[in-house]
Protein backbone atom coordinates (compact mmCIF):
# COMPACT_ATOMS: atom_id res chain seq x y z
CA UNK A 1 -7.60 -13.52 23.76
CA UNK A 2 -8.14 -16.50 21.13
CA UNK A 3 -6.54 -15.32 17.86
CA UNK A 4 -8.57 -15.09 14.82
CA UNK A 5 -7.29 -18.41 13.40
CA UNK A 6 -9.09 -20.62 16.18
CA UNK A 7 -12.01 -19.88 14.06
CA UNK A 8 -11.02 -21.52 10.99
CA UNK A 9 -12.09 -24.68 9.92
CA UNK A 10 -8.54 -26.36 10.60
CA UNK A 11 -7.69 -24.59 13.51
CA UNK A 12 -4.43 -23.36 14.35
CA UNK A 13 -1.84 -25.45 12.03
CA UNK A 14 1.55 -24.02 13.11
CA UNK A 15 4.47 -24.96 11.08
CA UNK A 16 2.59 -27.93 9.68
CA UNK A 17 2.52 -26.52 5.30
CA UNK A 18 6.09 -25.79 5.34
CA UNK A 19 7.61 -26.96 1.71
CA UNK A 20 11.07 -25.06 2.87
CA UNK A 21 13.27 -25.72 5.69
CA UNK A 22 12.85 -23.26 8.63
CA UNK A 23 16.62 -21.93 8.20
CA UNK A 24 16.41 -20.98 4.70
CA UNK A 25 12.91 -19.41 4.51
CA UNK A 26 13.34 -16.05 2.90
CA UNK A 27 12.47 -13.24 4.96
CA UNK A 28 10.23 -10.56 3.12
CA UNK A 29 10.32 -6.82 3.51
CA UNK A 30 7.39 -5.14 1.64
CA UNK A 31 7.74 -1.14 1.30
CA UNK A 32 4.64 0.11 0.02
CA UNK A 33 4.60 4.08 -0.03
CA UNK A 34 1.71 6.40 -0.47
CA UNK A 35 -0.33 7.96 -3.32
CA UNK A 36 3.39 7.62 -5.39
CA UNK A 37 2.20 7.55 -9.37
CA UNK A 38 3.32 5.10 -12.42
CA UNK A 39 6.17 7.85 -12.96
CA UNK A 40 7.91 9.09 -10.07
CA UNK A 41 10.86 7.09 -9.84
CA UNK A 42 13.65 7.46 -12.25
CA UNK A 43 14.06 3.91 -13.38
CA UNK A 44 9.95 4.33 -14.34
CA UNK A 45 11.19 7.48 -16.45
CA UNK A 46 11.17 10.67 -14.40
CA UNK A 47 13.76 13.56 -14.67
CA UNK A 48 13.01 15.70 -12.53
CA UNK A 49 13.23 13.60 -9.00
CA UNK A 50 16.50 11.58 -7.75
CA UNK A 51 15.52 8.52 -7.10
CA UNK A 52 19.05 6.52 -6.66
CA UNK A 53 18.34 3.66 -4.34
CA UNK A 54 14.94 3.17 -5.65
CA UNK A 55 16.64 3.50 -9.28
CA UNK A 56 19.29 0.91 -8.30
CA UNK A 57 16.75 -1.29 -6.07
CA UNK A 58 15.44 -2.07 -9.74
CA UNK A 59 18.62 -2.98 -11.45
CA UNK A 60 19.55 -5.07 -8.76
CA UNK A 61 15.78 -7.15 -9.19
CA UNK A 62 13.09 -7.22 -11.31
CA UNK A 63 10.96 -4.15 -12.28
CA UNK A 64 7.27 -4.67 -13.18
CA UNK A 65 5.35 -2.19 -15.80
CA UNK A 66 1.90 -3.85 -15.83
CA UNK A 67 1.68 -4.29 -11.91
CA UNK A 68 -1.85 -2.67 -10.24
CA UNK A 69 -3.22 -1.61 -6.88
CA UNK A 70 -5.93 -3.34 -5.68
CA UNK A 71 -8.10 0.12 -5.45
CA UNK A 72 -7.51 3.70 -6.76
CA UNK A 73 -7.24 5.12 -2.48
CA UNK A 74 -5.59 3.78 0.45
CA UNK A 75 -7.66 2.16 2.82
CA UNK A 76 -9.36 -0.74 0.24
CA UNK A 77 -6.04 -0.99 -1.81
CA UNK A 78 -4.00 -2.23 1.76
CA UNK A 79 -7.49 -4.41 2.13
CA UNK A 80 -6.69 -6.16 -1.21
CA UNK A 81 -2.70 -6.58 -0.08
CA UNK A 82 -3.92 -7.79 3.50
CA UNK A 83 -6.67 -10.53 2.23
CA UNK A 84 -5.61 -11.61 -1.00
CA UNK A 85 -9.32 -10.66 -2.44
CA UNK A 86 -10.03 -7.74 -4.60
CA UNK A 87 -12.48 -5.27 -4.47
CA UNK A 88 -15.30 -6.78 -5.52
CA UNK A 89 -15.00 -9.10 -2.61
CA UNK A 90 -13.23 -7.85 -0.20
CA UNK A 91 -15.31 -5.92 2.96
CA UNK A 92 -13.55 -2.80 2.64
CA UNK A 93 -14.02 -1.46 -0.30
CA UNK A 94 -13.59 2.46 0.64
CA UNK A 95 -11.96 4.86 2.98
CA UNK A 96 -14.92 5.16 5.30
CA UNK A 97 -13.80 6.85 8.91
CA UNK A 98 -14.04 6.21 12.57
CA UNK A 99 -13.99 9.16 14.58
CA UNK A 100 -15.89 10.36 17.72
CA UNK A 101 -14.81 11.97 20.70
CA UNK A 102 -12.95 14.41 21.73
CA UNK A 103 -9.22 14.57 23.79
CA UNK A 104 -6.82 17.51 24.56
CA UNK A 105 -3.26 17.45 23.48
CA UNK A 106 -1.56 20.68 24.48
CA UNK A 107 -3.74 23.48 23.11
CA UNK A 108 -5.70 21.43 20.36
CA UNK A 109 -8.51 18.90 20.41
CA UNK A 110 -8.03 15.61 18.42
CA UNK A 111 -10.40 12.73 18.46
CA UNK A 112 -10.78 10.32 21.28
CA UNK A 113 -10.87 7.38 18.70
CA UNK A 114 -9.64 7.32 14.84
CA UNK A 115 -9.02 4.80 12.14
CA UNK A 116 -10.96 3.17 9.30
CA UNK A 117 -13.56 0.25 8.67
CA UNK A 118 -11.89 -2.94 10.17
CA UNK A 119 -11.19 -6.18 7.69
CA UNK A 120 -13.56 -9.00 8.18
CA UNK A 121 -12.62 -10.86 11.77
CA UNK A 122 -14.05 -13.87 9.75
CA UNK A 123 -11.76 -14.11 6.90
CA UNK A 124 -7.94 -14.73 7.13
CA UNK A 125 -4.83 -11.34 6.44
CA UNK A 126 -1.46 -11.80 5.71
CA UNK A 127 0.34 -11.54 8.74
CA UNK A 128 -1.89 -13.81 10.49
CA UNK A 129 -0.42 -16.88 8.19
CA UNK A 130 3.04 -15.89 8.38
CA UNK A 131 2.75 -15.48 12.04
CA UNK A 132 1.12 -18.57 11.91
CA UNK A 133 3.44 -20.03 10.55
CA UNK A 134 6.88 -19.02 12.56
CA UNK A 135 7.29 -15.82 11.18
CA UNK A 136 8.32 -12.97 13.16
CA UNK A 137 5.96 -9.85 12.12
CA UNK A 138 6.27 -6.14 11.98
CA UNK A 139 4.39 -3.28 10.56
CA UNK A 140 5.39 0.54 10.68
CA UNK A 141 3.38 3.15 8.98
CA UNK A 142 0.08 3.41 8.19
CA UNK A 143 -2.93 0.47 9.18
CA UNK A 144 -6.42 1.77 8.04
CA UNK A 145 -7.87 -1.53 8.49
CA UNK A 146 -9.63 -1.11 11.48
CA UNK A 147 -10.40 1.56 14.27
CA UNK A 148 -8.38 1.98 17.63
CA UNK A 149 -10.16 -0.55 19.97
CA UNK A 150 -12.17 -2.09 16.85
CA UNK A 151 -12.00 -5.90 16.40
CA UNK A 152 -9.04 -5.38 13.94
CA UNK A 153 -6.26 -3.32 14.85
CA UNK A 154 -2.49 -4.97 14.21
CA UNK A 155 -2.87 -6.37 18.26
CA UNK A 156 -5.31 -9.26 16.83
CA UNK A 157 -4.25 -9.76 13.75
CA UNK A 158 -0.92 -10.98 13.59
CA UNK A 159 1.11 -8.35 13.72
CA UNK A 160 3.89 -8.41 16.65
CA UNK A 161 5.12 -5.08 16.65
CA UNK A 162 3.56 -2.00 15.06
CA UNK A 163 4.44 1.75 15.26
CA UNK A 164 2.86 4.61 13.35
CA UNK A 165 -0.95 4.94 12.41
CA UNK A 166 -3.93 2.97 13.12
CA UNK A 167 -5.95 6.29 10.96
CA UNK A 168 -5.18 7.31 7.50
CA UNK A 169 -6.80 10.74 8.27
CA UNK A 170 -4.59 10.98 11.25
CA UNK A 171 -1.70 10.47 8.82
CA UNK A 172 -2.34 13.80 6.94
CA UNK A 173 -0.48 15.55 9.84
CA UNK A 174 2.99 14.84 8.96
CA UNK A 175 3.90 16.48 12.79
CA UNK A 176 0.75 14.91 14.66
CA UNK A 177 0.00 14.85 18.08
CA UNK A 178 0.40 11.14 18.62
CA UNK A 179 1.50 8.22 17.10
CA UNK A 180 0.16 4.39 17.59
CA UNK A 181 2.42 1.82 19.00
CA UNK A 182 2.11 -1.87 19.81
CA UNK A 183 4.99 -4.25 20.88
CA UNK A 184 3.98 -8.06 21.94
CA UNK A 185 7.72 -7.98 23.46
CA UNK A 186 6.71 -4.95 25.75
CA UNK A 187 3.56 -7.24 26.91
CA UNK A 188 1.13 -4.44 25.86
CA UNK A 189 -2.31 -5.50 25.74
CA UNK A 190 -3.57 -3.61 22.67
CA UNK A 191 -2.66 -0.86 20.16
CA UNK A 192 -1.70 2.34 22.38
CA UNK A 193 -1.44 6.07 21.95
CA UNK A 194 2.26 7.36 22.62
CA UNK A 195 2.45 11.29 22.72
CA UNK A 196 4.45 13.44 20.90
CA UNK A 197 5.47 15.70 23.33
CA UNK A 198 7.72 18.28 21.20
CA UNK A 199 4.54 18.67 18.68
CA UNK A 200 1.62 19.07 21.28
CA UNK A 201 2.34 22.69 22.50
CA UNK A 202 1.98 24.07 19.49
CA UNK A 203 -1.62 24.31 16.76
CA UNK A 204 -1.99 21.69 14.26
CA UNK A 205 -2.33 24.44 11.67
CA UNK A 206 -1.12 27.72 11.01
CA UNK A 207 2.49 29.38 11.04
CA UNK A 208 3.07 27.99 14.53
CA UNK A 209 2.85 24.47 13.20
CA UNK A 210 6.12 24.40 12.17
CA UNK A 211 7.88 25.02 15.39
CA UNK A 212 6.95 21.23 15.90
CA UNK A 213 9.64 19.07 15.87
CA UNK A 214 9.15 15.19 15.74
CA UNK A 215 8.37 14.34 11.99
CA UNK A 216 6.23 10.92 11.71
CA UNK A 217 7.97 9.79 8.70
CA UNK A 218 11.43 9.68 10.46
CA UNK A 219 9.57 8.17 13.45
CA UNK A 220 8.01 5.37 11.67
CA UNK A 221 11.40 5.08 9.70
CA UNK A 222 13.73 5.00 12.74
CA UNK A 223 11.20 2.20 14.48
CA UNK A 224 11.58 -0.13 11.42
CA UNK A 225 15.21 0.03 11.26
CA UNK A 226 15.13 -0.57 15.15
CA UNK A 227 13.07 -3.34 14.16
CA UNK A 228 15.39 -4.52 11.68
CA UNK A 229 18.57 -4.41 13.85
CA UNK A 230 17.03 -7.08 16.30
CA UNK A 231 16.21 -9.80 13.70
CA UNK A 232 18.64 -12.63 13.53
CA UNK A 233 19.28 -15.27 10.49
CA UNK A 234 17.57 -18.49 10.71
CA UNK A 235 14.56 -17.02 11.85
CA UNK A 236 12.28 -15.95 9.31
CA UNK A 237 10.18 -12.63 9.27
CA UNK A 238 7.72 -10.41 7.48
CA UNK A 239 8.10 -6.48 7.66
CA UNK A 240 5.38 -4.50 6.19
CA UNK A 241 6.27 -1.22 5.75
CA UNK A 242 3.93 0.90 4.71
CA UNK A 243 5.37 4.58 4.71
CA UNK A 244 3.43 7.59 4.34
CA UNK A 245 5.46 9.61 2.01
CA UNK A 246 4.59 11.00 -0.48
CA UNK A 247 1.24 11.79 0.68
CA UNK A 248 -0.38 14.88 1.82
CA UNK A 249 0.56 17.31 3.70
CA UNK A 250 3.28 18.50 1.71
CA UNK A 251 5.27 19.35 4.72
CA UNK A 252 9.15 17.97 5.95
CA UNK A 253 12.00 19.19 7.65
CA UNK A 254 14.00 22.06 6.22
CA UNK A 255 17.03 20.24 5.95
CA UNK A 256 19.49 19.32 2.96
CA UNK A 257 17.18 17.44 1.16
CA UNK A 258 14.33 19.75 0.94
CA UNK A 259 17.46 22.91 0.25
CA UNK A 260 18.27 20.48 -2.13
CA UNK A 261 15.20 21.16 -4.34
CA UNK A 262 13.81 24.68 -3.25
CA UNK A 263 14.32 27.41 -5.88
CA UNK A 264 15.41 24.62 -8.95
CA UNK A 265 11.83 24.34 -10.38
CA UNK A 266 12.04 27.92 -12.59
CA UNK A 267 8.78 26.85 -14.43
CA UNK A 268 7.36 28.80 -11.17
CA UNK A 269 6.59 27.07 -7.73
CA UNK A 270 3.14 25.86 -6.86
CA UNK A 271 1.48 27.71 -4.04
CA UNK A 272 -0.79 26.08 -1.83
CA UNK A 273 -3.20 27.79 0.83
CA UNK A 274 -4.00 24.42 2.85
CA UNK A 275 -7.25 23.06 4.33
CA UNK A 276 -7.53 22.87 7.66
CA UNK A 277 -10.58 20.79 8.15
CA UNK A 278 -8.23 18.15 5.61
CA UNK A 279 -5.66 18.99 7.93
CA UNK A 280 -3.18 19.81 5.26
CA UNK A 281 -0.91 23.09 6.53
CA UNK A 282 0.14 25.84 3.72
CA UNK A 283 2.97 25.36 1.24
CA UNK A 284 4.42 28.27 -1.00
CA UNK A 285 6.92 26.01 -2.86
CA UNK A 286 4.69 22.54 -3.18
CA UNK A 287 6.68 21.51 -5.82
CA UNK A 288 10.17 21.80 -3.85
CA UNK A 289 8.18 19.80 -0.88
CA UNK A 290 6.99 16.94 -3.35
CA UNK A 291 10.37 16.15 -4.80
CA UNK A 292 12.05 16.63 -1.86
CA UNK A 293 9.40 13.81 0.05
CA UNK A 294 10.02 11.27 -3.44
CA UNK A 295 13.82 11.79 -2.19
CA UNK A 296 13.68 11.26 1.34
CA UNK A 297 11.97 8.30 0.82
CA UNK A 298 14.31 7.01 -1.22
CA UNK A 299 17.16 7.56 1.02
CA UNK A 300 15.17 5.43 3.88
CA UNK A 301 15.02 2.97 1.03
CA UNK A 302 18.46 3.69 0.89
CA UNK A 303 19.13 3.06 4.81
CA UNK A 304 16.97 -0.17 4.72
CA UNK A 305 18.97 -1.70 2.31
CA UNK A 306 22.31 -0.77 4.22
CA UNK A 307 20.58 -2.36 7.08
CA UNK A 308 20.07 -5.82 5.46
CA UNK A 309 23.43 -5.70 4.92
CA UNK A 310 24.93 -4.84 7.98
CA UNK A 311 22.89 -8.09 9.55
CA UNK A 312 23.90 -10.37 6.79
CA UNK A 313 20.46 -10.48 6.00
CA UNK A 314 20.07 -8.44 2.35
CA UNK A 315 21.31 -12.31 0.13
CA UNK A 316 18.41 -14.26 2.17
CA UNK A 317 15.32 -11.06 2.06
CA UNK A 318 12.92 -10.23 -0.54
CA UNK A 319 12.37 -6.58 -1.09
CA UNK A 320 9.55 -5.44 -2.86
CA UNK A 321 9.03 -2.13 -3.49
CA UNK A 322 5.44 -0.59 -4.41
CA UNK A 323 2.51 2.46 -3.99
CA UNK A 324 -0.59 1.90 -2.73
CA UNK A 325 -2.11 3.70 -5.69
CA UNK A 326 -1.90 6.54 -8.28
CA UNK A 327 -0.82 10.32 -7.80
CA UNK A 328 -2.68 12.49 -5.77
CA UNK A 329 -3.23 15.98 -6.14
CA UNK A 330 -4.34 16.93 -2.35
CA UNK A 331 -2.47 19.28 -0.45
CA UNK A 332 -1.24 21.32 -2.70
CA UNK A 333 0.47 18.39 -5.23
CA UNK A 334 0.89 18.80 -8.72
CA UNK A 335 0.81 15.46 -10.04
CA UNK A 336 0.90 16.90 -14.20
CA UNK A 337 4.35 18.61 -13.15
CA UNK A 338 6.40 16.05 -12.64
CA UNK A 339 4.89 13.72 -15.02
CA UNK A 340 4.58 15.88 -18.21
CA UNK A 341 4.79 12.80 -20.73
CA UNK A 342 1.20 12.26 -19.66
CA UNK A 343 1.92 8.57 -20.11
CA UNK A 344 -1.70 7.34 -18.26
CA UNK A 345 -4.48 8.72 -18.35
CA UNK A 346 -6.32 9.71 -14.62
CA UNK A 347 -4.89 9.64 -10.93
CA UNK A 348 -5.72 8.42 -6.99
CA UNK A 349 -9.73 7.79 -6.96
CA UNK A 350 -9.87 6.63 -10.65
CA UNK A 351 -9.92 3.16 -12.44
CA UNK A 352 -8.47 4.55 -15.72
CA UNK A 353 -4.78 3.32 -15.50
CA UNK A 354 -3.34 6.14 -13.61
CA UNK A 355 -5.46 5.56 -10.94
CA UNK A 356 -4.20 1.81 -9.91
CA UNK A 357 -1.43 1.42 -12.58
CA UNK A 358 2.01 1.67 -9.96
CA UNK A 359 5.64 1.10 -9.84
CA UNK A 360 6.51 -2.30 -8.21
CA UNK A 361 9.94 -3.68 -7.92
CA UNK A 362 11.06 -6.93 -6.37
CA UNK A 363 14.77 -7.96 -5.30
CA UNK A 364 15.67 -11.34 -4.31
CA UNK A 365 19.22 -12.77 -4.98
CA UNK A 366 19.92 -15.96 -6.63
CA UNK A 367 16.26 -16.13 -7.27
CA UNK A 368 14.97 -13.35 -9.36
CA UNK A 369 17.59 -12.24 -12.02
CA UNK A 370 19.22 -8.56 -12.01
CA UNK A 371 18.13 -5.79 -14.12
CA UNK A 372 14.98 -8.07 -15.36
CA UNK A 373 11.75 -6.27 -16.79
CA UNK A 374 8.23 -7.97 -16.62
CA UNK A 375 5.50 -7.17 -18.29
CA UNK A 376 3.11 -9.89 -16.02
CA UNK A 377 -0.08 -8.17 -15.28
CA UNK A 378 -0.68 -8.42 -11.34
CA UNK A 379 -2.38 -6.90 -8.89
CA UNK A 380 -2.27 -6.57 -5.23
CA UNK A 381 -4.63 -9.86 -4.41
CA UNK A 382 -1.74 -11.55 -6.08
CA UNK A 383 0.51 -10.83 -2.91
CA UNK A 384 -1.02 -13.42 -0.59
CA UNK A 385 -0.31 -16.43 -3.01
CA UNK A 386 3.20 -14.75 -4.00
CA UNK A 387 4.59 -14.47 -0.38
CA UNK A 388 3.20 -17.94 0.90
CA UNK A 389 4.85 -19.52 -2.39
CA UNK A 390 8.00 -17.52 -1.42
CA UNK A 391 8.12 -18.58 2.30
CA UNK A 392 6.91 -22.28 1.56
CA UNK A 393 3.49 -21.83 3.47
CA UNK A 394 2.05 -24.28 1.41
CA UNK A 395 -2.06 -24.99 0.78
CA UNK A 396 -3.26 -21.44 2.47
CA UNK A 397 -6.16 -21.61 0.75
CA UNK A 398 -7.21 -24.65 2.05
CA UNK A 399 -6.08 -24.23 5.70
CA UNK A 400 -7.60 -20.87 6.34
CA UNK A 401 -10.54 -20.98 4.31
CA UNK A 402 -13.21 -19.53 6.84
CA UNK A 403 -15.90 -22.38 8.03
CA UNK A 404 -18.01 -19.22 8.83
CA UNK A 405 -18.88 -17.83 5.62
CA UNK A 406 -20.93 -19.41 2.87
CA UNK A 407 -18.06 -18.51 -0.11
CA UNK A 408 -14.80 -16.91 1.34
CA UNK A 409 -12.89 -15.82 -1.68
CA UNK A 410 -9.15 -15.67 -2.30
CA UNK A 411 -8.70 -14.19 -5.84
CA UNK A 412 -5.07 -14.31 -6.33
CA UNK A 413 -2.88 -16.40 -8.30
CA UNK A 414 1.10 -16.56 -7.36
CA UNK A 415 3.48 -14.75 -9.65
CA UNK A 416 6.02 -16.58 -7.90
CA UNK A 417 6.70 -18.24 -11.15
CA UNK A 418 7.63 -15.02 -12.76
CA UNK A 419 10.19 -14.07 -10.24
CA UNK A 420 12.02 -17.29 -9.87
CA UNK A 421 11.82 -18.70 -13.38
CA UNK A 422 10.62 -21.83 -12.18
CA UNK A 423 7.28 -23.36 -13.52
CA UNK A 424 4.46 -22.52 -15.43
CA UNK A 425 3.21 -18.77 -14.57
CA UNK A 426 -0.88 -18.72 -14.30
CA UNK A 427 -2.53 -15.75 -15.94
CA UNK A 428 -5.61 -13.95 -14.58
CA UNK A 429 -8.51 -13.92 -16.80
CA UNK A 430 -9.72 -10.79 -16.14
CA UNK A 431 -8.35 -8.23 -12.95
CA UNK A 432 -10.88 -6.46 -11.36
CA UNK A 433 -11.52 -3.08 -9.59
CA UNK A 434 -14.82 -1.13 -7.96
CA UNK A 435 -14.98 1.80 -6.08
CA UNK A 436 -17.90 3.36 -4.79
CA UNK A 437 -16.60 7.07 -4.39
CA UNK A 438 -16.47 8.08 -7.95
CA UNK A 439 -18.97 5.01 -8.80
CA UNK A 440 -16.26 3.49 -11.04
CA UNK A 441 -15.45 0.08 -12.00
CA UNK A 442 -12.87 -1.51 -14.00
CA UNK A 443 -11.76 -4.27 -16.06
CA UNK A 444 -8.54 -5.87 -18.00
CA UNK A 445 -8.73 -8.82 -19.54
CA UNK A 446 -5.26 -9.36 -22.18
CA UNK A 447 -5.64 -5.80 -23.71
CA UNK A 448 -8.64 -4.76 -23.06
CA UNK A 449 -9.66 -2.73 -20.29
CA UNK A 450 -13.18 -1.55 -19.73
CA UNK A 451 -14.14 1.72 -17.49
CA UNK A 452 -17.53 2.16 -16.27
CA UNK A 453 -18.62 5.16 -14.07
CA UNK A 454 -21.88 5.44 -13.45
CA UNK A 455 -23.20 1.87 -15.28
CA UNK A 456 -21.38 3.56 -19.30
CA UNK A 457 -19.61 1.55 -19.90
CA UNK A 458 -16.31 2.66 -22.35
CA UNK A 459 -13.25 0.30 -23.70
CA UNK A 460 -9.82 0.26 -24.60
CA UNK A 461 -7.44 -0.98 -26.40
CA UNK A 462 -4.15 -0.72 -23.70
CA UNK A 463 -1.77 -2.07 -26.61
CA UNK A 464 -2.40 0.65 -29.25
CA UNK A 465 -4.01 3.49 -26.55
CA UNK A 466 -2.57 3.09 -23.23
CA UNK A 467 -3.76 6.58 -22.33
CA UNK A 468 -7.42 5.30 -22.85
CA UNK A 469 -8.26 7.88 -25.37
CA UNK A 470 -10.78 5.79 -27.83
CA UNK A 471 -13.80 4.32 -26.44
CA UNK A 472 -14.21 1.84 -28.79
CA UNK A 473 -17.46 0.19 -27.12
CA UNK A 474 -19.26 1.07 -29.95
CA UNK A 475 -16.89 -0.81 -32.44
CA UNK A 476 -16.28 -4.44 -30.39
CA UNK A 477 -19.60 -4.82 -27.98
CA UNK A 478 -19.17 -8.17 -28.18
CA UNK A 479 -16.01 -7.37 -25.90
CA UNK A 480 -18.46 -5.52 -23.94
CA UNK A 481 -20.90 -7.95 -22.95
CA UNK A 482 -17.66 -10.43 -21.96
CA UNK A 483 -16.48 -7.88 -19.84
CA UNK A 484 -19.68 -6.81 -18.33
CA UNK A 485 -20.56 -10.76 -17.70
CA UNK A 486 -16.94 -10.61 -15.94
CA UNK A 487 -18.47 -8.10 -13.62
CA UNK A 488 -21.45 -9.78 -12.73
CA UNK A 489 -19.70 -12.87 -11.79
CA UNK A 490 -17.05 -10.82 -9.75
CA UNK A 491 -18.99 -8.40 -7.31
CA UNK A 492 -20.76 -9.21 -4.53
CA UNK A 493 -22.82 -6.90 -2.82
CA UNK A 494 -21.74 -4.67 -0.01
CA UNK A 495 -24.37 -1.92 1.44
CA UNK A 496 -21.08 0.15 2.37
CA UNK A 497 -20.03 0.87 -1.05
CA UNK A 498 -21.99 0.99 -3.61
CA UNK A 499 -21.11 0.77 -7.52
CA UNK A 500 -24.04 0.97 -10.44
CA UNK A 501 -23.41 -2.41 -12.33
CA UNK A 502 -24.23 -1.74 -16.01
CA UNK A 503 -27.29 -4.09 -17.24
């Protein structure tokens, strides 16, 4: 099968933009987690959740406080990570589903084929470059950028080894009935299906559920570190891990860590009756399992790190550690628990600041300096330019600018400056979000940050009201009109998702 890059106007260019030598290119592992908010970690100011290798992750690196998803849900904020292009541009701008048919696992019927809206074959992702460009490439977790079988799955596009889920929905079971696997090494043709054969006999909800036994966190956690253990120095690679915790279901092992929190929240637990067509099971102490999930997280943090080590590989590896997008409150979450201070304003599905503001730490010895704080504003397009700066892939633009489309857009600018303290650090103009769901669009340009839902527009003043209490539209609509010109010039129109643009 030709790969994706044939298609570009360059062709395949192989190890020809390298500004680095091939022995010293920094490998990057990128842990992005799921639906975690602004203020679940305790080095972003929560009490109530241990967070210790996340905590110490940060004092080790550099800790961001004005970093943003590219979306407020999961599918189009990985799209903005993947192609460098925000939502205005990029294709996927939503979570819209693939499913149809029907298969038998044990005593339940799941669909014959699952996943998500697949990126653009036409324009250029991430791992394509890097594998392009002599990088070894894994991804374990979650894809949602393309259906099983679809034209973009992680087989064809770059990705050499991938183990978890090709569907987001499928990822609400935390104990599913199968996972997705893909190893170039094993000489499989395309994504597969691998069975988990100690969860099939029993139903995918109810009381029964958990007799299951193999928990798809720890799965996808123990393939990564497998992963891990077989890269060597002096050869370069790119892990993308996007873990699913600490998304719905709120559901786990009962082991120490979960013990760990169950009966210390006295304010009173949060029940939680599930959903079975969202496939989220019951929970009578949802607080307990929320913690608990923040924690185990951070532990596999914890082993990842001890990993790098063990190689040799932890002085010559950038971690960056992020969240696809704000707090959820699915499944039984209680997102105003365990972030009382009501610091931002909104959560997952909303451009106000708590929908897309997240934690994002990056740790890179002898580069970025320890126990920094930045206050760069950046947002997940800004990852493309960021890591090809970091590796030395040098002109991407140019190389894998797509000959088939009349504009192909790449709208981030490197912060690579910021984390190295070398050169002049570009600023964006304006960042940019849409989302078609809750028909919401926003804007930031400096300190001002303009929310429209439904075409009203409303602005803010993030400097004086960073909870977005004063709509001061009225007051400065000379902002306004700047802002709303900024949105005309940004979107482009896609019949998928649709956004009211104000006039």
């Amino acid at each position: 099968m030709k790969t994706i890059l044939q298609s570009f106007l360059l062709g395949s260019m192989a190890l020809s933009g390298f500004s680095a030598d091939a022995q010293s290119r920094p490998n990057i592992i990128y842990i992005m987690c799921d639906d975690m908010g602004y203020g679940d970690l305790g080095c972003y100011g929560q009490r109530l959740i241990e967070t210790p290798n996340i905590d110490r992750l940060a004092a080790q690196g550099m800790r961001f406080t004005q970093a943003y998803a590219g979306s407020p849900v999961s599918a189009p904020s990985r799209a903005c990570f993947m192609t460098g292009q925000h939502s205005g541009h990029t294709h996927v701008r939503g979570n819209k589903e693939h499913w149809s048919g029907e298969v038998k696992y044990g005593r339940n019927t799941d669909y014959g084929i699952v996943g998500q809206e697949p990126y653009d074959t036409a324009h250029v992702v991430l791992p394509e470059i890097f594998k392009d460009n002599g990088y070894t490439t894994g991804m374990f977790g979650k894809w949602a950028g393309g259906y099983e079988g679809s034209v973009s799955t992680p087989d064809v596009r770059g990705i050499d080894e991938f183990y978890g889920y090709i569907c987001q929905f499928q990822a609400h079971l935390y104990f599913p009935n199968f996972m997705n696997v893909y190893s170039r090494s094993n000489a499989d043709t395309r994504v597969r299906r691998e069975v988990l054969e100690q969860n099939t006999p029993f139903p995918m909800y109810g009381d029964d559920y958990k007799r299951r036994k193999q928990y798809s966190a720890d799965l996808i956690h123990r393939r990564a570190l497998q992963w891990l253990e077989r890269q060597e120095a002096g050869k370069p690679f790119l892990g993308i891990f996007t873990y699913t915790l600490p998304h719905a279901e709120l559901a786990q092992p009962d082991d120490s860590i979960l013990q760990n929190y169950k009966g210390r929240f006295t304010t009173g637990e949060r029940i939680y009756a599930g959903s079975e067509g969202s496939r989220y099971n019951p929970t009578s102490c949802g607080h307990a399992e929320f913690a608990a999930m923040i924690s185990r997280l951070d532990a596999q943090v914890g082993e990842i790190m001890d990993k790098l080590e063990e190689k040799g590989l932890a002085e010559n590896t950038v971690v960056i550690f992020t969240s696809d997008n704000g707090p959820h409150e699915e499944g039984g979450a209680d997102p105003g628990f365990f972030n009382r201070d009501g610091l931002l304003r909104g959560i997952k599905r909303s451009t106000y600041e708590g929908g897309i503001r997240i934690p994002f730490i990056v740790r890179w010895p002898g580069k970025v300096k320890a126990g920094t704080v930045s206050d760069h504003q950046l947002a997940f397009y800004d990852l493309m330019p960021t890591f090809c700066d970091i590796a030395g892939i040098a002109d991407y633009e140019r190389r894998y600018r797509s000959r088939s489309l009349a504009e192909d857009y790449f709208d981030g600018l490197s912060f690579y400056p910021t984390l190295a303290g070398e050169g002049r650090q570009q600023q964006h103009e304006s960042l940019y979000w849409e989302f078609a769901e809750t028909d919401m669009i926003g804007v930031r340009m400096g300190d001002w940050k303009l929310v429209v839902q439904k075409g009203q527009c409303r602005l803010y003043n993030l400097a004086t009201d960073l909870h977005e209490d004063t709509d001061l539209a009225s007051r400065y609509p000379e902002v306004v009109e700047q802002m709303k010109a900024i949105i005309h010039r940004e979107h482009t129109e896609n019949p998928m998702f649709r956004v009211t643009i104000p006039e």
